[in-house]
N, C-alpha and C. Protein backbone atom coordinates (compact mmCIF):
# COMPACT_ATOMS: atom_id res chain seq x y z
N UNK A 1 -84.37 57.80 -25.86
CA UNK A 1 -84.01 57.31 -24.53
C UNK A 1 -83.19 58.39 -23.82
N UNK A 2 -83.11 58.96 -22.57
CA UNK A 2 -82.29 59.65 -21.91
C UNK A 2 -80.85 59.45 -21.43
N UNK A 3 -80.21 60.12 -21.37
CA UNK A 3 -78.82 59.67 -21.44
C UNK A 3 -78.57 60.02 -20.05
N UNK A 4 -77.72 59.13 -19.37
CA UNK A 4 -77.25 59.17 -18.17
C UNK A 4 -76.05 59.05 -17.65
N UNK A 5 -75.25 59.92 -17.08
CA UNK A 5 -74.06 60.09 -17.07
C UNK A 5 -73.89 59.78 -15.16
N UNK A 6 -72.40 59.25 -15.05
CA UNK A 6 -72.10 59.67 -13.97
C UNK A 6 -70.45 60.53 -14.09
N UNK A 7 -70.72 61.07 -12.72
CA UNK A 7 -69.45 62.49 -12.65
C UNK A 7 -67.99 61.93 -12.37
N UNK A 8 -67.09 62.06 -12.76
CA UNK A 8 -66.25 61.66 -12.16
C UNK A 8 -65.07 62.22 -11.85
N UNK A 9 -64.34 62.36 -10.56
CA UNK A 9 -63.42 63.20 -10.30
C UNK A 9 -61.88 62.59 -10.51
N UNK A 10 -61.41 63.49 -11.38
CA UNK A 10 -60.17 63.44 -12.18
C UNK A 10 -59.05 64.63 -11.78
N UNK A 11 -57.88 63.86 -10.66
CA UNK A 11 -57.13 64.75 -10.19
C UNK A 11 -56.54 65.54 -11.57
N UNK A 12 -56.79 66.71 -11.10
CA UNK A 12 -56.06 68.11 -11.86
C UNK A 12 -56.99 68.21 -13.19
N UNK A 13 -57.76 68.05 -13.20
CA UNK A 13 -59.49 68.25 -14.43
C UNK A 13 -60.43 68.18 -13.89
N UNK A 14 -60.79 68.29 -12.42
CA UNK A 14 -62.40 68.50 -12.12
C UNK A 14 -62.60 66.80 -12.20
N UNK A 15 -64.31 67.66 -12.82
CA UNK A 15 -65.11 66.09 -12.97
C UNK A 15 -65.23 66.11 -13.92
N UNK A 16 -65.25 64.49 -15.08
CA UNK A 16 -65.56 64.27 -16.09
C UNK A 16 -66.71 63.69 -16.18
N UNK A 17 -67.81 63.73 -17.42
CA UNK A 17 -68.97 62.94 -17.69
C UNK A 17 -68.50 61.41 -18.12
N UNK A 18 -68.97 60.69 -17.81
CA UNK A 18 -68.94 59.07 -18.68
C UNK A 18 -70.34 58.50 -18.61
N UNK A 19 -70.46 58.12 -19.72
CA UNK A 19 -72.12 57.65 -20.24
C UNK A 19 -72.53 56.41 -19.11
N UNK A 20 -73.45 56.35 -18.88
CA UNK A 20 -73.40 54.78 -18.08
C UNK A 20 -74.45 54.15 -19.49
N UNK A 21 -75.08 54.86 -20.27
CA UNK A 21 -76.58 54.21 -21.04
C UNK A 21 -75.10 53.14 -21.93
N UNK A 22 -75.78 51.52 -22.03
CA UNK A 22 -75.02 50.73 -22.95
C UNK A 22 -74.12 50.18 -22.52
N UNK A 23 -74.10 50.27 -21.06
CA UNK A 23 -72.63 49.61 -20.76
C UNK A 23 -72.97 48.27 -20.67
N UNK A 24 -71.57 47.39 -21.21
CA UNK A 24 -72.15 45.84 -21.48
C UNK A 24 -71.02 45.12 -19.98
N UNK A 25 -70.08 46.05 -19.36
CA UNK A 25 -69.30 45.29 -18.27
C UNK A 25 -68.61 46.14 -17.59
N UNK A 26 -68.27 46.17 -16.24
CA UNK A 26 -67.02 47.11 -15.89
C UNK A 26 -66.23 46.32 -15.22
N UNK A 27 -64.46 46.37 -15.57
CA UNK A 27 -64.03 45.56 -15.07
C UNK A 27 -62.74 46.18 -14.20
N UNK A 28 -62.03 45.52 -13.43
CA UNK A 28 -60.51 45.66 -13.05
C UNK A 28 -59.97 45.40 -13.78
N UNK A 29 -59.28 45.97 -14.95
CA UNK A 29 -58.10 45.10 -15.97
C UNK A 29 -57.08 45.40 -15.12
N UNK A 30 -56.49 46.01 -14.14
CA UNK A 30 -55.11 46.13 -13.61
C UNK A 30 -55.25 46.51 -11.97
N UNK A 31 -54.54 46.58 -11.01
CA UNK A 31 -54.42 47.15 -9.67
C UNK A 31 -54.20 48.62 -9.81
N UNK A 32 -54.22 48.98 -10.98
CA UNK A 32 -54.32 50.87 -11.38
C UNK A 32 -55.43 51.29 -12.49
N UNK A 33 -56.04 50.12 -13.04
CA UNK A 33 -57.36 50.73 -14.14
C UNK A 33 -58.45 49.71 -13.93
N UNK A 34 -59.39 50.30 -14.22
CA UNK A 34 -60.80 49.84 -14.23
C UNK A 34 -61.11 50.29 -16.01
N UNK A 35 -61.74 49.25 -16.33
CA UNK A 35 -62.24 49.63 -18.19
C UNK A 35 -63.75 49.54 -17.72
N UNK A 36 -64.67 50.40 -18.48
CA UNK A 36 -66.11 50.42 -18.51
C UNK A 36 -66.04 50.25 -19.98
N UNK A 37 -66.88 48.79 -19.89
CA UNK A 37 -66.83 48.51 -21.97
C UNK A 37 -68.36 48.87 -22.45
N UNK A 38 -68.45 48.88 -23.37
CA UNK A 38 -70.05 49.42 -23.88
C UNK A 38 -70.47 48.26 -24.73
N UNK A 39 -71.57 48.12 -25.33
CA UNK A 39 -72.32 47.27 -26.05
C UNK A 39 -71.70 47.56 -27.70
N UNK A 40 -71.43 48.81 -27.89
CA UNK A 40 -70.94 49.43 -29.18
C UNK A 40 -69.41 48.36 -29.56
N UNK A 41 -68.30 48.43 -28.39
CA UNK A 41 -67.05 47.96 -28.24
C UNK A 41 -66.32 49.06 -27.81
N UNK A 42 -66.80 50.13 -27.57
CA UNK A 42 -66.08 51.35 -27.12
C UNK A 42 -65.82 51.09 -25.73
N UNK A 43 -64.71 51.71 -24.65
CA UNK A 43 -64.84 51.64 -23.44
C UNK A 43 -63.43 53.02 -23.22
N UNK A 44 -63.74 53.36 -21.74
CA UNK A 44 -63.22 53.90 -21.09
C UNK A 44 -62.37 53.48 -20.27
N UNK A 45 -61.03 53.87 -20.34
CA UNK A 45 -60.56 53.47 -19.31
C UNK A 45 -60.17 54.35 -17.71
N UNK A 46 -60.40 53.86 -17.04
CA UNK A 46 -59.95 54.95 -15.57
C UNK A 46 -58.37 54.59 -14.93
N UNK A 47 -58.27 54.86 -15.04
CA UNK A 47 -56.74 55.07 -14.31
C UNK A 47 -56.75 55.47 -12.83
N UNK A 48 -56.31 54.60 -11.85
CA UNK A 48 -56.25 55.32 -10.74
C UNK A 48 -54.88 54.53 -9.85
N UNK A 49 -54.91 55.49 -8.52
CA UNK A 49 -53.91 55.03 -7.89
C UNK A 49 -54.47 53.87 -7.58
N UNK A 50 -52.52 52.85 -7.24
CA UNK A 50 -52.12 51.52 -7.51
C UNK A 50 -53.18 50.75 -6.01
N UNK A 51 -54.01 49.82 -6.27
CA UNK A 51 -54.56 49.25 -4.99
C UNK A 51 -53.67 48.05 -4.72
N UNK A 52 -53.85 47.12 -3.99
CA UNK A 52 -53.53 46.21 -3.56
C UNK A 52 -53.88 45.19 -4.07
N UNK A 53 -53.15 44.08 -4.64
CA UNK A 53 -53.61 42.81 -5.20
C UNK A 53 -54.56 42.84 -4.95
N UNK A 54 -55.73 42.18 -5.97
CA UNK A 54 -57.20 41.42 -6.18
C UNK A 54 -58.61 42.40 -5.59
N UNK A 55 -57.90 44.23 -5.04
CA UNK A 55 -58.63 44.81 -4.49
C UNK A 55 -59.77 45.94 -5.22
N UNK A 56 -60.96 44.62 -5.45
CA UNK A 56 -61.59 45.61 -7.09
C UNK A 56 -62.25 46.95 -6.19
N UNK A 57 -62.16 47.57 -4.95
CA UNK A 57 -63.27 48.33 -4.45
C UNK A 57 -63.56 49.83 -5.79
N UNK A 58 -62.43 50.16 -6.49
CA UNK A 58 -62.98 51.48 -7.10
C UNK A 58 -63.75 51.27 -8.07
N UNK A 59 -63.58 49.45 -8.81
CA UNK A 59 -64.86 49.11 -9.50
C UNK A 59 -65.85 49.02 -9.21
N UNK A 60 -65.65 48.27 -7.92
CA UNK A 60 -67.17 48.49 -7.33
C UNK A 60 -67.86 49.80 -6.84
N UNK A 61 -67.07 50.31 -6.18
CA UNK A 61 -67.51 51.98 -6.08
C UNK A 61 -68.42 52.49 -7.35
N UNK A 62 -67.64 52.26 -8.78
CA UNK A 62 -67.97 52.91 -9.47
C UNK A 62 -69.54 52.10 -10.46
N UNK A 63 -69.16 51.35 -10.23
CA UNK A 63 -70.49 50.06 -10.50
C UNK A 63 -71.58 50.72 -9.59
N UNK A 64 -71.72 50.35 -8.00
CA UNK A 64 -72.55 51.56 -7.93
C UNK A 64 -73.31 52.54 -7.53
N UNK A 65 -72.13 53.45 -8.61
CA UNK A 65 -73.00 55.00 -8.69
C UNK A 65 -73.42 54.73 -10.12
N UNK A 66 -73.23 53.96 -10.84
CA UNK A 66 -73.56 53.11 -12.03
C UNK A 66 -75.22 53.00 -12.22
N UNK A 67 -75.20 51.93 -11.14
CA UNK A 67 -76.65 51.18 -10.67
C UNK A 67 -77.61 52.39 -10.08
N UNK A 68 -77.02 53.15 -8.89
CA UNK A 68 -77.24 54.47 -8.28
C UNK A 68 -78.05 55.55 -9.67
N UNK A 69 -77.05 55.72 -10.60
CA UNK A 69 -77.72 57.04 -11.51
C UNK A 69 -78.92 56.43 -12.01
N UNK A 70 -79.05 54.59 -12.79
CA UNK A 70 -80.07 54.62 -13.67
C UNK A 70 -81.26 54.15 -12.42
N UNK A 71 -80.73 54.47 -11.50
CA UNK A 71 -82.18 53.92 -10.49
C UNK A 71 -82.84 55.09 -10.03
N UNK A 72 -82.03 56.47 -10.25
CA UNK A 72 -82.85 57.62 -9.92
C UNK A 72 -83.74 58.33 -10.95
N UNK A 73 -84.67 59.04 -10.84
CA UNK A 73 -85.74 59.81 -11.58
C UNK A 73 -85.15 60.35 -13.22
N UNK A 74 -85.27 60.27 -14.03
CA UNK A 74 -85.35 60.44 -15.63
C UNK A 74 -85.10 62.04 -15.68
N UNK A 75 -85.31 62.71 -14.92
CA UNK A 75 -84.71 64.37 -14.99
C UNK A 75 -83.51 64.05 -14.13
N UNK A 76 -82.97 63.52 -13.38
CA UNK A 76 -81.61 63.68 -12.66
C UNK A 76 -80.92 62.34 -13.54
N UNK A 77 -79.89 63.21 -13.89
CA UNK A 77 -79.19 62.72 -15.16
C UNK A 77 -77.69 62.08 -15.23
N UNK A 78 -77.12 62.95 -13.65
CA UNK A 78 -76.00 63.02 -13.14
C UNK A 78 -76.11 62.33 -11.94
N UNK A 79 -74.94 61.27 -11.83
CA UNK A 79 -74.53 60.46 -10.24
C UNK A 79 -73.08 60.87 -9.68
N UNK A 80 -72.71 61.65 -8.93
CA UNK A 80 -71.34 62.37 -8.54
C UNK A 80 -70.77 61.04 -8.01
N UNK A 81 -69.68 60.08 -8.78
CA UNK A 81 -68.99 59.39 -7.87
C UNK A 81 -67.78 59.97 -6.91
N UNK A 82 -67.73 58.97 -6.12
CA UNK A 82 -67.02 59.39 -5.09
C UNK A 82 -66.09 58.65 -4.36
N UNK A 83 -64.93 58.51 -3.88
CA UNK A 83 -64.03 56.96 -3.70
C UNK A 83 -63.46 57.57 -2.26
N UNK A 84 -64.39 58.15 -1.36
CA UNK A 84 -63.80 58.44 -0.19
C UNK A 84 -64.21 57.33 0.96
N UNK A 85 -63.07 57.24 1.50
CA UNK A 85 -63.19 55.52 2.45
C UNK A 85 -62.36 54.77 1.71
N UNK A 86 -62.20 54.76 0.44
CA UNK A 86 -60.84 53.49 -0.08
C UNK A 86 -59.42 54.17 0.25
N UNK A 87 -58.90 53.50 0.38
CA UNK A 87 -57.38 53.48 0.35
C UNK A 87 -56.68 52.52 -0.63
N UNK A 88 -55.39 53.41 -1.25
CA UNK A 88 -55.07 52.60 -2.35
C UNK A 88 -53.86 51.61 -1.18
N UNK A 89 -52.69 51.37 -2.03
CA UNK A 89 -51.63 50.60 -1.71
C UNK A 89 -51.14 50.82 -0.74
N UNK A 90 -50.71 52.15 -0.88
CA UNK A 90 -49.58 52.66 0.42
C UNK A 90 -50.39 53.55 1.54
N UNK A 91 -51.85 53.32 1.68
CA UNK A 91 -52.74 53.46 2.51
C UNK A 91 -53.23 55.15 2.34
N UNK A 92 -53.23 55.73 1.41
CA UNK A 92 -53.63 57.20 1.20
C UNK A 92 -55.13 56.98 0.63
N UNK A 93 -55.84 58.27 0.54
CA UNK A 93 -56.79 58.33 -0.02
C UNK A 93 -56.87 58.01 -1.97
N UNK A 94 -57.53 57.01 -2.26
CA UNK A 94 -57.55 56.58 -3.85
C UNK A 94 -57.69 57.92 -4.62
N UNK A 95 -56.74 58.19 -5.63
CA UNK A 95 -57.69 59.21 -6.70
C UNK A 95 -57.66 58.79 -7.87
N UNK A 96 -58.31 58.82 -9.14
CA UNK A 96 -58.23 58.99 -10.29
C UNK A 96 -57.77 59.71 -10.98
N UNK A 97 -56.66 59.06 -11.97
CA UNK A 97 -55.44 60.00 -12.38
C UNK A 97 -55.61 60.39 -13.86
N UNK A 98 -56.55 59.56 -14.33
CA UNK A 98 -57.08 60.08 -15.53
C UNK A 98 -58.23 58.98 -16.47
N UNK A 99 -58.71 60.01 -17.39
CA UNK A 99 -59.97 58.82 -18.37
C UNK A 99 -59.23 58.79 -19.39
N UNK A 100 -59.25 58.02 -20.53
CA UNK A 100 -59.55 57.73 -21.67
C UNK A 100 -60.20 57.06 -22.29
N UNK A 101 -60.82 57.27 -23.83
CA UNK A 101 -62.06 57.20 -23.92
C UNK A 101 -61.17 56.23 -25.67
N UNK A 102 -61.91 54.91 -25.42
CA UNK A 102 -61.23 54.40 -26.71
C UNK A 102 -62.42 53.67 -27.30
């Protein structure tokens, strides 16, 4: 099966890869992280600046470029997400402050 990644931009590291093949949910666990869980039990977590109560948009953003990568052609492998247009809390542009991969 081909593996499909989307890009993701991580203030002060560029972009990181994260698998989308297997993902079983992506959620808001906090107003600063989004978890992408897998079918395995593995998940990622994203870290980003603080949004506003109940405001899932960087999940959804990231949901999809999610939907976005596995709907494009089997040689394009990569979906560049992108979170320009959200604003977090204190009304700045959202960034992602970091992944971890558990």
């Amino acid at each position: 099966i081909m593996q499909k990644y989307i890009s993701i931009p991580v203030k002060n590291e560029q972009n990181q890869l994260v698998l989308v093949n297997d993902i079983a949910i992506i959620e808001q666990a906090s107003t600063s992280k989004v978890e992408i869980h897998y079918t395995s039990g593995k998940k990622v977590e994203v870290d980003h600046d603080t949004m506003a109560a109940n405001n899932e948009e960087v999940r959804d953003r990231i949901q999809d470029h999610v939907v976005a990568c596995l709907e494009q052609s089997w040689t394009n492998v990569t979906n560049q997400v992108t979170l320009s247009g959200i604003s977090d809390a204190a009304g700045g542009e959202v960034e992602i402050t970091s992944l971890t991969f558990a």
